[in-house]
N, C-alpha and C. Protein backbone atom coordinates (compact mmCIF):
# COMPACT_ATOMS: atom_id res chain seq x y z
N UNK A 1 0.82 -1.19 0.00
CA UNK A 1 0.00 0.00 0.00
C UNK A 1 0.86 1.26 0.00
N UNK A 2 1.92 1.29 0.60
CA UNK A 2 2.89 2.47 0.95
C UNK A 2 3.65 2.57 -0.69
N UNK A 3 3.83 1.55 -1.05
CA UNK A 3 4.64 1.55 -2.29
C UNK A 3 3.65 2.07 -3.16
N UNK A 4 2.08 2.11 -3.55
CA UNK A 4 1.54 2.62 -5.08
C UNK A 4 1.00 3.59 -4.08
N UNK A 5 1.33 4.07 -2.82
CA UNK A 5 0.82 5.40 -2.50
C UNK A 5 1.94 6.56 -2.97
N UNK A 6 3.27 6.09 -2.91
CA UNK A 6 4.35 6.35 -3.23
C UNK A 6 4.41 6.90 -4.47
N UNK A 7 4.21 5.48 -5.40
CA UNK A 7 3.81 5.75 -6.76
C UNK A 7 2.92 6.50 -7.33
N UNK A 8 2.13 6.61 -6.81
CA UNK A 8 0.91 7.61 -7.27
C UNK A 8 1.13 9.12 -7.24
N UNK A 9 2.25 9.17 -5.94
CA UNK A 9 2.59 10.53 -5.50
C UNK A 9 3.50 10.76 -6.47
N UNK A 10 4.33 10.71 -6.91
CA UNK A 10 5.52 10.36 -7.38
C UNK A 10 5.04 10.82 -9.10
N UNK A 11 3.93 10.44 -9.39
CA UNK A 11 3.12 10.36 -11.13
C UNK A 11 2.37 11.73 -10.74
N UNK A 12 1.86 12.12 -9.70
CA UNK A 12 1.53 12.93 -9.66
C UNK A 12 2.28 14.77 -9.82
N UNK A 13 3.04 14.49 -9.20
CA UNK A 13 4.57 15.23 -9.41
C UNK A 13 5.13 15.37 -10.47
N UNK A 14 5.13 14.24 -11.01
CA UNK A 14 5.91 14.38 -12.53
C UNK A 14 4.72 15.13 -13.40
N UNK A 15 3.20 14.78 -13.16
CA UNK A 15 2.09 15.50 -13.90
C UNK A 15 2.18 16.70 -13.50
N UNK A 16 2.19 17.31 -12.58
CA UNK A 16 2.10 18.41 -11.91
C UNK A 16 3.09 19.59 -13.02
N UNK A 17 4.39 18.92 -12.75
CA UNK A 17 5.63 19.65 -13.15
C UNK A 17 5.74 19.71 -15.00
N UNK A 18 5.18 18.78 -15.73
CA UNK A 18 5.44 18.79 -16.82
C UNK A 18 4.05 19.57 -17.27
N UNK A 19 2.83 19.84 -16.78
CA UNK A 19 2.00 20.85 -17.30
C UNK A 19 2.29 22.08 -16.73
N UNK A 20 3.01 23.06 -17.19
CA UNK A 20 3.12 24.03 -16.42
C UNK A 20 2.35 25.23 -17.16
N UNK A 21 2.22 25.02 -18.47
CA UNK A 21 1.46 25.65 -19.30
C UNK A 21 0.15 25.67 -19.08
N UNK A 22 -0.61 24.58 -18.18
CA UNK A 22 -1.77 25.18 -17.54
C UNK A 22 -1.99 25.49 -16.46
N UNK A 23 -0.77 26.58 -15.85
CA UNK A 23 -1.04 27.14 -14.38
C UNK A 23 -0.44 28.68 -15.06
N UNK A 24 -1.66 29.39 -14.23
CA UNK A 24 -1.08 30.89 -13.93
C UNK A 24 -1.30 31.22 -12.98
N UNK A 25 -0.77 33.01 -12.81
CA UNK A 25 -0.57 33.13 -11.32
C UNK A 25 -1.47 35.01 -12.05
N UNK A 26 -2.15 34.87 -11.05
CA UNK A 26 -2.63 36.54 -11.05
C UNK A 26 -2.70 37.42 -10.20
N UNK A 27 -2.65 38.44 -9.98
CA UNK A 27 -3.00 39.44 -9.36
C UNK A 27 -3.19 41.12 -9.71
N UNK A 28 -4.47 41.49 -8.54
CA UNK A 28 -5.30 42.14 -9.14
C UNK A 28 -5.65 43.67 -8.22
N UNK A 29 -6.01 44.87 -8.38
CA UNK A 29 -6.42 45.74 -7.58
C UNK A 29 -7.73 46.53 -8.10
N UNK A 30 -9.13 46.61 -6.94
CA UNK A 30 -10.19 47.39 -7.68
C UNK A 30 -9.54 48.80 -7.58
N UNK A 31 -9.90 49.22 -8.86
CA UNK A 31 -9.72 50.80 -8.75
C UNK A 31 -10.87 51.34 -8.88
N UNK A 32 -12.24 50.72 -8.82
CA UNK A 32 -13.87 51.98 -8.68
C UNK A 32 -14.39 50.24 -7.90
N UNK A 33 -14.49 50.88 -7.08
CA UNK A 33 -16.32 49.79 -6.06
C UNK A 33 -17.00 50.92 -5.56
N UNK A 34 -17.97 49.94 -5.32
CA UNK A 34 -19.25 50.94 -4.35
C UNK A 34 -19.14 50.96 -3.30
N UNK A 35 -19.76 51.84 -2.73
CA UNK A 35 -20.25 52.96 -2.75
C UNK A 35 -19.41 53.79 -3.49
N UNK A 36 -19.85 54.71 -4.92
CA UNK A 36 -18.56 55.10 -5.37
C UNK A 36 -18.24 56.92 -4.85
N UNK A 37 -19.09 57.56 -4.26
CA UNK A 37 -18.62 58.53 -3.46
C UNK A 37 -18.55 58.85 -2.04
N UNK A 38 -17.25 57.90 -1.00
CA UNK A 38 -17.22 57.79 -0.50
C UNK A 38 -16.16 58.94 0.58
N UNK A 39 -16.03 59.43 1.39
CA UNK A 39 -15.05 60.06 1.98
C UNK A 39 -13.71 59.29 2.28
N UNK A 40 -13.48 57.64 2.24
CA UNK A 40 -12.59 56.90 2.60
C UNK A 40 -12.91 55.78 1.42
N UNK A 41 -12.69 55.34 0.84
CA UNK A 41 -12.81 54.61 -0.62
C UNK A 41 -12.47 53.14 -0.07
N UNK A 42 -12.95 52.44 -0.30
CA UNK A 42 -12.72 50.98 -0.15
C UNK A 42 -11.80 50.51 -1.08
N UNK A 43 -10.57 49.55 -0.79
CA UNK A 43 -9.29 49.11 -1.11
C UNK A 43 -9.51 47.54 -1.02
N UNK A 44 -9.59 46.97 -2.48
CA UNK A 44 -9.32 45.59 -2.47
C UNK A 44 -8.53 45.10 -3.84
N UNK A 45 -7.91 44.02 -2.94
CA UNK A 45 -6.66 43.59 -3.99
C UNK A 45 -6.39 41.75 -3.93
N UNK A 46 -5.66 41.72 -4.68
CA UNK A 46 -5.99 40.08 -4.19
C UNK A 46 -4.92 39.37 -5.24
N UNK A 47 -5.18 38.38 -5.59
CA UNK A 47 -3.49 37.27 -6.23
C UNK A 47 -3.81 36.01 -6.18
N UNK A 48 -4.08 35.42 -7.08
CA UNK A 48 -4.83 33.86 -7.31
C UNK A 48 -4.14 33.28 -8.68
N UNK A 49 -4.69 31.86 -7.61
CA UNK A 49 -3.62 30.90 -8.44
C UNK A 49 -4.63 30.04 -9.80
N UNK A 50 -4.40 30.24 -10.89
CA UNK A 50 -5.55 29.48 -11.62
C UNK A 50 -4.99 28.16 -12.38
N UNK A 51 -5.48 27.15 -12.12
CA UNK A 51 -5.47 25.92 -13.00
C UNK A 51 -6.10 25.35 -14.37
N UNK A 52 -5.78 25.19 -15.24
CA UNK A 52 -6.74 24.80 -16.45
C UNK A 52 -6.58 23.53 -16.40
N UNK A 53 -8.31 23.24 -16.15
CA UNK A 53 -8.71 21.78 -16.24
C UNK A 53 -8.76 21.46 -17.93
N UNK A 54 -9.33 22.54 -18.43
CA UNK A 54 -9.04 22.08 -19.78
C UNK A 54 -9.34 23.89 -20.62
N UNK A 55 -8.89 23.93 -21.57
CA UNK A 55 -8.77 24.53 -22.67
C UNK A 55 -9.98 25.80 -22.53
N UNK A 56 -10.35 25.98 -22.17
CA UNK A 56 -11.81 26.95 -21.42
C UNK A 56 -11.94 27.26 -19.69
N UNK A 57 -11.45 25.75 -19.27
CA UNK A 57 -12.42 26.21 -17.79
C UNK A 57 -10.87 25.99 -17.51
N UNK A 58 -11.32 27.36 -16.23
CA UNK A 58 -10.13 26.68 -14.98
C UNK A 58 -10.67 27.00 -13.75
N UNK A 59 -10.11 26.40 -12.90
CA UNK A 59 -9.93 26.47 -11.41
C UNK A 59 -9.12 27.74 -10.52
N UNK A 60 -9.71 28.52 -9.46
CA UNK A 60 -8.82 29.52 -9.53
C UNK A 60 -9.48 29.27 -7.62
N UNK A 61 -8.28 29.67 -7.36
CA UNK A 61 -8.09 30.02 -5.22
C UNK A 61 -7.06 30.97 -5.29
N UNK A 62 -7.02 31.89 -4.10
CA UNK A 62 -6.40 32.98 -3.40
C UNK A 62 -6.71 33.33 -2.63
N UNK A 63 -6.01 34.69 -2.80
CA UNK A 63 -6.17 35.61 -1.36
C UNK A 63 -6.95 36.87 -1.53
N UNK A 64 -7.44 37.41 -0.54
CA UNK A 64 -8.39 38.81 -1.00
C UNK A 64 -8.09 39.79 -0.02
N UNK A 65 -7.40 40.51 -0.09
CA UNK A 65 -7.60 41.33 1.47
C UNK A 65 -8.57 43.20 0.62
N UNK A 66 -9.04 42.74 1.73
CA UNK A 66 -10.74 43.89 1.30
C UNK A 66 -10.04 44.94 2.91
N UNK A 67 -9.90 45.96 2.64
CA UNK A 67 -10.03 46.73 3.74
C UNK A 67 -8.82 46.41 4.46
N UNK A 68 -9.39 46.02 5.95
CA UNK A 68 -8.15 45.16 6.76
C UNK A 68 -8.33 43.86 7.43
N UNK A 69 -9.33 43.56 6.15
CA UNK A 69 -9.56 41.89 6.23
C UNK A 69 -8.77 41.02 5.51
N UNK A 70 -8.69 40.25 5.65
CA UNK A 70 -7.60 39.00 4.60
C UNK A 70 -8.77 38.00 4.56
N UNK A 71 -9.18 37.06 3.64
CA UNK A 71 -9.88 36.20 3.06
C UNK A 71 -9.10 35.45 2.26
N UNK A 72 -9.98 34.48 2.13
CA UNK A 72 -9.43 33.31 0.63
C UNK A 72 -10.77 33.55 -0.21
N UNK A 73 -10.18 32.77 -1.67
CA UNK A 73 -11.01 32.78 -2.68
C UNK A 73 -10.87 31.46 -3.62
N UNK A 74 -11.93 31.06 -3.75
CA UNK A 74 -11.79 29.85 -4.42
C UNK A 74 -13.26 29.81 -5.67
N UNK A 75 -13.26 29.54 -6.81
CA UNK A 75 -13.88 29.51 -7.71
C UNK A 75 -13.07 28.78 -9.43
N UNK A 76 -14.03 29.64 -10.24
CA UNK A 76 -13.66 29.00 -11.40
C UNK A 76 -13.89 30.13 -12.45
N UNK A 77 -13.29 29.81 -13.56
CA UNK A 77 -13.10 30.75 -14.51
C UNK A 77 -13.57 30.13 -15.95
N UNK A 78 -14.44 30.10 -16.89
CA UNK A 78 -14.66 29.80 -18.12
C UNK A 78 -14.40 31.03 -19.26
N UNK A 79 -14.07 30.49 -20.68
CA UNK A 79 -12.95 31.48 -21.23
C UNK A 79 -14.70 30.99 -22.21
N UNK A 80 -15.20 31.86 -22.60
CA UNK A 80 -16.40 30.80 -23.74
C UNK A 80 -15.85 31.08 -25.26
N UNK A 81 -15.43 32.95 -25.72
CA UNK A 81 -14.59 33.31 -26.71
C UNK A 81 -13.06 33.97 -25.98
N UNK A 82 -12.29 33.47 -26.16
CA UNK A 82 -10.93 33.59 -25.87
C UNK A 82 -11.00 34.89 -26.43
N UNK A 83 -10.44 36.34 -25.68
CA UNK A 83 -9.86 36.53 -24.07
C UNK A 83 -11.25 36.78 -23.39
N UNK A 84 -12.41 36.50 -23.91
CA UNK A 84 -13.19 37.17 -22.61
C UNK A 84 -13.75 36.48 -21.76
N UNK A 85 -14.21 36.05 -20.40
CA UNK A 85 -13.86 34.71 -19.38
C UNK A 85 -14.69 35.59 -18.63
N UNK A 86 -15.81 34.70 -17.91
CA UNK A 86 -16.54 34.45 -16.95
C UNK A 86 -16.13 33.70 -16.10
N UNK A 87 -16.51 35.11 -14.97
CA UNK A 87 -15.73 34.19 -13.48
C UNK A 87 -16.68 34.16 -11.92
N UNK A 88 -16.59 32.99 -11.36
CA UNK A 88 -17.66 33.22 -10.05
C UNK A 88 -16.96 32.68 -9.09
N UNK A 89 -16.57 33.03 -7.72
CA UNK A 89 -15.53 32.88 -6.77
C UNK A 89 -16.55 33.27 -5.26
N UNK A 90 -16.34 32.12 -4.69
CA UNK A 90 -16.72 32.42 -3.02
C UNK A 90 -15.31 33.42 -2.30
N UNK A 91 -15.95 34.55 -1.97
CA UNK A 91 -15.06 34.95 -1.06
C UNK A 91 -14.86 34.59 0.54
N UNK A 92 -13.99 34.05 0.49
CA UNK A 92 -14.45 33.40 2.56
C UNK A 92 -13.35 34.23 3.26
N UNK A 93 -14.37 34.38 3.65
CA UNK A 93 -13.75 35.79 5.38
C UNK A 93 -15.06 35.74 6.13
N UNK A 94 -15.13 36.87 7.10
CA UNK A 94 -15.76 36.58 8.49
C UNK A 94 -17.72 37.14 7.87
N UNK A 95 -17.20 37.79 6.81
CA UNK A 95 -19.07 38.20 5.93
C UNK A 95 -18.08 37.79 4.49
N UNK A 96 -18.51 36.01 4.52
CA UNK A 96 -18.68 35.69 3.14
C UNK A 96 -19.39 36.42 1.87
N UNK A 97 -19.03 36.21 0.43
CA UNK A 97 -19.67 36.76 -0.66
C UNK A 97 -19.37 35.96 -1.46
N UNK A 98 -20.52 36.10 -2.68
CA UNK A 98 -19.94 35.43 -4.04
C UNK A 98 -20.08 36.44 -4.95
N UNK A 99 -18.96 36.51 -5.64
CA UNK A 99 -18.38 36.94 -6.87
C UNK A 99 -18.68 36.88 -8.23
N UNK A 100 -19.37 37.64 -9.08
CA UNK A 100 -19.61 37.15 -10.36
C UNK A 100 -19.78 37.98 -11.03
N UNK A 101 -18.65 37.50 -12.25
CA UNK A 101 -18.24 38.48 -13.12
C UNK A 101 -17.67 38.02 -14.53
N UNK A 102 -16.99 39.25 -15.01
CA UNK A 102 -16.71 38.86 -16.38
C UNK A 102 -15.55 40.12 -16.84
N UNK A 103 -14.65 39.43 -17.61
CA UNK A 103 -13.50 39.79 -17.90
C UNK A 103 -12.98 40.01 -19.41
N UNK A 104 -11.49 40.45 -19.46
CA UNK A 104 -11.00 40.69 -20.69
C UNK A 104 -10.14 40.34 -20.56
N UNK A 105 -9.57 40.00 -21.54
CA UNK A 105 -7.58 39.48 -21.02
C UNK A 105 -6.89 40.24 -22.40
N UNK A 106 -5.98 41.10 -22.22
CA UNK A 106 -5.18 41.53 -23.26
C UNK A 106 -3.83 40.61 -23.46
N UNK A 107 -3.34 40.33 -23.97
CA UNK A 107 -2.00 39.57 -24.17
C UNK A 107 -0.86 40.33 -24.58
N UNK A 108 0.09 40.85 -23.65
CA UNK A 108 0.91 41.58 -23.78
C UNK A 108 2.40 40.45 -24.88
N UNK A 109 2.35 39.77 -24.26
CA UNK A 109 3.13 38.91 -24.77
C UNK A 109 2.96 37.46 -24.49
N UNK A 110 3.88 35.87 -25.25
CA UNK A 110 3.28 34.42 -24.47
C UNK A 110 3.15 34.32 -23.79
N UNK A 111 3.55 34.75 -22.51
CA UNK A 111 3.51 34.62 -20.99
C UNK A 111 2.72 35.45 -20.03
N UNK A 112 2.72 36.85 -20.39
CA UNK A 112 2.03 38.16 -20.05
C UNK A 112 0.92 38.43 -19.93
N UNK A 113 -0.15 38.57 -19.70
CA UNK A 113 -1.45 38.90 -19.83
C UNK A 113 -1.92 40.43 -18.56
N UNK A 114 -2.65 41.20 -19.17
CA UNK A 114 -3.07 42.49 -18.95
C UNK A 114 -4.60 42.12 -18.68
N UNK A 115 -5.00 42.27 -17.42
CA UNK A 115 -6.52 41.61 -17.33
C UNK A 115 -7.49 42.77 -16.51
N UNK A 116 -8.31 43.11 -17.56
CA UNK A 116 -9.73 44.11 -16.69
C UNK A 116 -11.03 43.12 -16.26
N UNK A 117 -11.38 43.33 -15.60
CA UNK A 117 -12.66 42.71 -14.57
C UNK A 117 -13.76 43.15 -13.81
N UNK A 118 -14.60 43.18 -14.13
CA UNK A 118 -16.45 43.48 -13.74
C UNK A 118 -16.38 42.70 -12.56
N UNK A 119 -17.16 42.92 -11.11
CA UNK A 119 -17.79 41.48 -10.14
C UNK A 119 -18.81 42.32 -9.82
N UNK A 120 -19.92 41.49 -9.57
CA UNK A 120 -21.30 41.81 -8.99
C UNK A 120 -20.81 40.82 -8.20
N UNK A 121 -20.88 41.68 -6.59
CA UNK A 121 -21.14 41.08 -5.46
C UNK A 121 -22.38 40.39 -4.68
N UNK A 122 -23.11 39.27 -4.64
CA UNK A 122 -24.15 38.78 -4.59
C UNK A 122 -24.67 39.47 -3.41
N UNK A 123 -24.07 39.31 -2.21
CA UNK A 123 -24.54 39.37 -0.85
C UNK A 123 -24.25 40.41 -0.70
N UNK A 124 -23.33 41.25 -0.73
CA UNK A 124 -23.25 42.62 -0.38
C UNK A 124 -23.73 43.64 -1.32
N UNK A 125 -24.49 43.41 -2.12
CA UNK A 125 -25.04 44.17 -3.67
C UNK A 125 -24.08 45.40 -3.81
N UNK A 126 -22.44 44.84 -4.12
CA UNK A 126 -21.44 45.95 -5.11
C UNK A 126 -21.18 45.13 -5.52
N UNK A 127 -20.10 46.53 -6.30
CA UNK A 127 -19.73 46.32 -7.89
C UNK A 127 -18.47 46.46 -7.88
N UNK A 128 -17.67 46.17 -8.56
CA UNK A 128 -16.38 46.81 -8.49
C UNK A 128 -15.51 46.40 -10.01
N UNK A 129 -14.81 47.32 -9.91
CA UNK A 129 -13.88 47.28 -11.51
C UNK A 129 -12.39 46.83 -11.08
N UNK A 130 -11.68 45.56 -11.50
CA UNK A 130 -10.62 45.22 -11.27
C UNK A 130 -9.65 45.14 -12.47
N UNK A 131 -8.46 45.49 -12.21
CA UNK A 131 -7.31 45.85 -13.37
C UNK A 131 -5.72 44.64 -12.74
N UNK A 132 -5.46 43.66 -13.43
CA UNK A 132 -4.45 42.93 -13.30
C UNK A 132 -3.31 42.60 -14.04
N UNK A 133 -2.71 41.67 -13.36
CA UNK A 133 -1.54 40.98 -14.39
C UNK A 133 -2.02 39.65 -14.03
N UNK A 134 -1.43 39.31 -15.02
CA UNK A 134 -1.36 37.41 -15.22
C UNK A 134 -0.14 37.05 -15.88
N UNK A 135 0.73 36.25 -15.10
CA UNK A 135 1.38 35.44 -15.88
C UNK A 135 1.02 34.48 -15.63
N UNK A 136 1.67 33.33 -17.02
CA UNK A 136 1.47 32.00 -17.16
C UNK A 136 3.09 31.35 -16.71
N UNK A 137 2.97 29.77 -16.17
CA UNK A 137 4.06 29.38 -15.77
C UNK A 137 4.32 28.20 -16.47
């Protein structure tokens, strides 16, 4: 049992390491949410890791820090016409939200990507406009 647990780990690793072309790494800052005339402006930023299960969809978790909260984020991303990608992400912190939105991806270069982003906040009814990078690894 220890030996094809071994093995399994071991195939897994080698899978892991030889797709590297379907992992990227992002991160992101809103520059307009709501309330949008505020005397103290709300600050959120965040950096997630995305997986492609396949050729359209991926898998995406991170971090969110909203204010002077820190959260994780875990969701998924579908590409339906390549660059523009629909995305819906649980935010978990102490007042959960879900996330749902829709994006653009510019391609600066193979590796590079320049990414703008829409979210309608379910539970907290905002909005916010997000501006990123993406590289691919």
């Amino acid at each position: 049992m220890k030996k094809l647990i071994l093995l399994l780990s071991l195939v897994s690793l080698f899978a892991i390491s030889e797709s590297k072309a379907q992992w990227r790494l992002a991160a992101g800052i809103d520059v307009l949410s709501t309330p949008f005339f505020e005397n103290i402006p709300k600050y959120r930023f965040g950096a997630e890791a995305q997986y492609f299960m396949a050729n359209r969809f991926a898998l995406t978790g991170g971090l969110e820090f909203i204010e002077k909260d820190l959260g994780g984020s875990a969701g998924f991303r579908f590409y339906p016409i390549n660059p523009v990608f629909l995305r819906m992400r649980g935010i978990l912190k102490n007042n959960s939200d879900l996330a749902l939105g829709m994006g653009y991806a510019i391609g600066l270069n193979n590796n590079w990507r320049l990414e703008t982003m829409a979210d309608y906040f379910a539970v907290s009814s905002g909005f916010a406009i997000r501006v990123g990078l993406a590289v691919k690894l």
